[in-house]
Protein backbone atom coordinates (compact mmCIF):
# COMPACT_ATOMS: atom_id res chain seq x y z
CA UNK A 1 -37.21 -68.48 133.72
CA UNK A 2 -38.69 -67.20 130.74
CA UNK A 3 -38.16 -69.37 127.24
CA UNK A 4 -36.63 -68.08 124.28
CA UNK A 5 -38.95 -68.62 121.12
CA UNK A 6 -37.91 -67.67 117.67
CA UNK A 7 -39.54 -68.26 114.49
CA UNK A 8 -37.85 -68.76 110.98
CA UNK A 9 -37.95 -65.49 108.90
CA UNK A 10 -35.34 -65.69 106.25
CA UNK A 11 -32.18 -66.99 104.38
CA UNK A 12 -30.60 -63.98 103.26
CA UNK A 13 -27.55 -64.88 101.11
CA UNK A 14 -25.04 -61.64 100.21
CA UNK A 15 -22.72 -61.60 97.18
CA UNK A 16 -19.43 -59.93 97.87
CA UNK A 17 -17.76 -57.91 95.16
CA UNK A 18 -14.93 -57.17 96.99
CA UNK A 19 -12.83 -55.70 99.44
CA UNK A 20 -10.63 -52.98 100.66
CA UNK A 21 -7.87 -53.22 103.79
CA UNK A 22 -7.51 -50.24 105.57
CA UNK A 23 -4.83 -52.15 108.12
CA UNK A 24 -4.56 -51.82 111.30
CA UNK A 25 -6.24 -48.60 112.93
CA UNK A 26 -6.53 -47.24 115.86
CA UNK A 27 -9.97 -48.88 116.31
CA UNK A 28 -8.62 -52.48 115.38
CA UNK A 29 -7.64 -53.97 111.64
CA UNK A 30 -10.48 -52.80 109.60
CA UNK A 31 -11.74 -54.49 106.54
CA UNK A 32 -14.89 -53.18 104.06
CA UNK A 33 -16.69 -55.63 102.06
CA UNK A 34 -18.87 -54.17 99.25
CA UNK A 35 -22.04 -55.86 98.43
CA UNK A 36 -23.02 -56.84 94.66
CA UNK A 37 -26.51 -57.93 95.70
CA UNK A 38 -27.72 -61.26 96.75
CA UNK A 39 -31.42 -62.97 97.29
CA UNK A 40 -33.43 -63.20 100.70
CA UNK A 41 -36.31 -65.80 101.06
CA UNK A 42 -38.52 -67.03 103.73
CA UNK A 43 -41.97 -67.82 104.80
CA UNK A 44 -43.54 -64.00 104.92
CA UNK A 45 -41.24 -62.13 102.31
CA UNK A 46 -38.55 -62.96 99.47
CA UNK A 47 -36.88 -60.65 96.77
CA UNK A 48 -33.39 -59.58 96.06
CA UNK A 49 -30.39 -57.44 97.89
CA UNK A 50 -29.51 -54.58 96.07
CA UNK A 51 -26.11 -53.88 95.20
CA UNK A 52 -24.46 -50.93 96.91
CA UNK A 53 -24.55 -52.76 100.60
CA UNK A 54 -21.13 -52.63 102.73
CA UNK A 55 -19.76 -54.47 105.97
CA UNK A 56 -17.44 -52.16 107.68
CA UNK A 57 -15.73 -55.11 109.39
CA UNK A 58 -13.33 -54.89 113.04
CA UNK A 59 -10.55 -57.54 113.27
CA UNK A 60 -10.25 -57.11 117.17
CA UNK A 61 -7.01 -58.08 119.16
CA UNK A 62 -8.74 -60.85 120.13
CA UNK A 63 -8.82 -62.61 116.63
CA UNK A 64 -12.54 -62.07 116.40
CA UNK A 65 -14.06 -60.22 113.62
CA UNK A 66 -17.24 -57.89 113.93
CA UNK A 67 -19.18 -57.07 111.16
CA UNK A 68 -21.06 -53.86 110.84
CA UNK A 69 -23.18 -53.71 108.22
CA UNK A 70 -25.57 -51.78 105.84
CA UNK A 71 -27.98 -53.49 103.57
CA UNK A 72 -31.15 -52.71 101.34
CA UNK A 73 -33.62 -55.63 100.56
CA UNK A 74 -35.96 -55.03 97.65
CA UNK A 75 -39.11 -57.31 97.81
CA UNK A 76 -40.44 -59.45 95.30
CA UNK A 77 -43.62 -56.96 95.34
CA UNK A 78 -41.81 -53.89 95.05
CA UNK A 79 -40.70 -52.88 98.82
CA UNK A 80 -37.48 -51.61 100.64
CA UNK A 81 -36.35 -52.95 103.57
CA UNK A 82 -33.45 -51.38 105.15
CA UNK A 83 -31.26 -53.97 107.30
CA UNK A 84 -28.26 -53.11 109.55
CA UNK A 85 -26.58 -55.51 111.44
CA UNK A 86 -23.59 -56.09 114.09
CA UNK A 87 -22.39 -59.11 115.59
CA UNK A 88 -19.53 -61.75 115.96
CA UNK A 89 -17.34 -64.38 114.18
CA UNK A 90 -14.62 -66.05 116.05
CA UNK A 91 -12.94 -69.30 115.81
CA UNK A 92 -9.12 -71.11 115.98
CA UNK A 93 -6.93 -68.71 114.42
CA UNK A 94 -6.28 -71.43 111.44
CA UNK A 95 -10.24 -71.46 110.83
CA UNK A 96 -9.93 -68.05 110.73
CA UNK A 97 -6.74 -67.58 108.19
CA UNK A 98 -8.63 -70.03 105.92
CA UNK A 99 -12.03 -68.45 106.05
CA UNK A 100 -9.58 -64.97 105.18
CA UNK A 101 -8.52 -66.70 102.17
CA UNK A 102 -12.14 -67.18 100.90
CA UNK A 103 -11.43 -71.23 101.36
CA UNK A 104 -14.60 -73.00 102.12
CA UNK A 105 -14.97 -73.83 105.81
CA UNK A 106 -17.61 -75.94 107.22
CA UNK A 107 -19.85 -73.31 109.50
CA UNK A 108 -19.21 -76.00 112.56
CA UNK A 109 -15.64 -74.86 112.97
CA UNK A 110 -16.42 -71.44 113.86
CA UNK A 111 -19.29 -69.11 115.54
CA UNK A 112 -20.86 -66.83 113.32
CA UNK A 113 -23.87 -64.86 114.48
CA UNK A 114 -25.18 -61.67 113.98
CA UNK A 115 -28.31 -59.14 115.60
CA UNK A 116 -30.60 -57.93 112.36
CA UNK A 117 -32.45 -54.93 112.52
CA UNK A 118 -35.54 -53.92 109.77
CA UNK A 119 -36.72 -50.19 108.55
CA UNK A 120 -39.34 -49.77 106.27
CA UNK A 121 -42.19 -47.66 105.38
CA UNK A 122 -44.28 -50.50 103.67
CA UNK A 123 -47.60 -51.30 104.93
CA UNK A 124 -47.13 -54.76 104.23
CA UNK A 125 -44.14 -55.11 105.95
CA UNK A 126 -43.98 -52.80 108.82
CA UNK A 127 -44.21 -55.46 111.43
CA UNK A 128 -40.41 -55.93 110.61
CA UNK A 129 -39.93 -52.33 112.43
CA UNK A 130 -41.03 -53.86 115.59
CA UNK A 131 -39.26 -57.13 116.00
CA UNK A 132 -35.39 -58.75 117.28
CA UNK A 133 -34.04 -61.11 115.42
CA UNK A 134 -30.91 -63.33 115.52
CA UNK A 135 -28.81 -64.39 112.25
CA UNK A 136 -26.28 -67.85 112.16
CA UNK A 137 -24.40 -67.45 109.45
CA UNK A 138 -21.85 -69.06 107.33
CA UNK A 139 -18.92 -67.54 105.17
CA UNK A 140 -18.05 -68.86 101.96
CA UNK A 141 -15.74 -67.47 99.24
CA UNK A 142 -17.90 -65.38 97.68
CA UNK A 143 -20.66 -64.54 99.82
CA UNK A 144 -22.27 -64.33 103.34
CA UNK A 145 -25.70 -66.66 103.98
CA UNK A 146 -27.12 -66.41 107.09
CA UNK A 147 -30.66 -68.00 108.74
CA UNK A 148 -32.28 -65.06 110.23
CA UNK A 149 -34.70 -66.14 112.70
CA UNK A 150 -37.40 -63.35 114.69
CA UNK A 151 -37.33 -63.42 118.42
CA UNK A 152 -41.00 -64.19 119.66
């Protein structure tokens, strides 16, 4: 068996400006969150999220919720990064209704995690185009902050 490395790239944390319900459709009960920009930081690259970033996010019949989202990082020297991410949050369906009403819930009562992808057409930065990496996240009322960490 091969072992799974991973390296710490980022804490990305998104700022939510708010929401609209589009109910239940024929896809599942779909929810989009608009972004009003956040901060990123790690080891290799830091800088800011740009406003203008949405999560078009599936309630499933299963109670779990999967986000699909679009996101721009700006870098502190100047680049884009394009981000776009799927992935799952589940937990007890009370965890769930209180994490829906923007309560703080500690990230141990539920499974958040999410599959990051990179585009960008910096030099600096185009090793991001060629990598996996894995996000654990947490919810809390008015944002999203998740541990991004690259798949060796």
């Amino acid at each position: 068996m091969m072992p799974l490395k991973s390296e710490f790239l980022m804490q990305i944390r998104v700022e939510l400006e708010g929401s609209h319900f589009l109910g239940n459709t024929p896809y599942g009960d779909r929810r989009i969150d608009f972004f009003n920009g956040g901060t990123f930081e790690g080891p290799r690259l830091k800088g800011i999220v740009l406003p203008g970033g949405s999560d078009m996010q599936l309630g499933r019949a299963d109670g779990a919720r999967k986000p699909d989202v679009r996101l721009t990082l700006k870098t502190d020297d100047d680049a884009l990064i394009q981000v776009t991410y799927s992935g799952i949050r589940h937990g007890s369906a009370e965890v769930m209704k209180r994490i829906a009403r923007e309560e703080q819930v500690d990230p141990e009562e539920y499974y958040l995690r999410n599959t990051p992808y990179f585009e960008t057409s910096a030099d600096k930065y185009e090793w991001l185009n060629l990598i996996v990496a894995v996000g654990i996240g947490a919810r809390v009322p008015d944002a999203a902050i998740y541990d991004i960490h690259q798949i060796l």
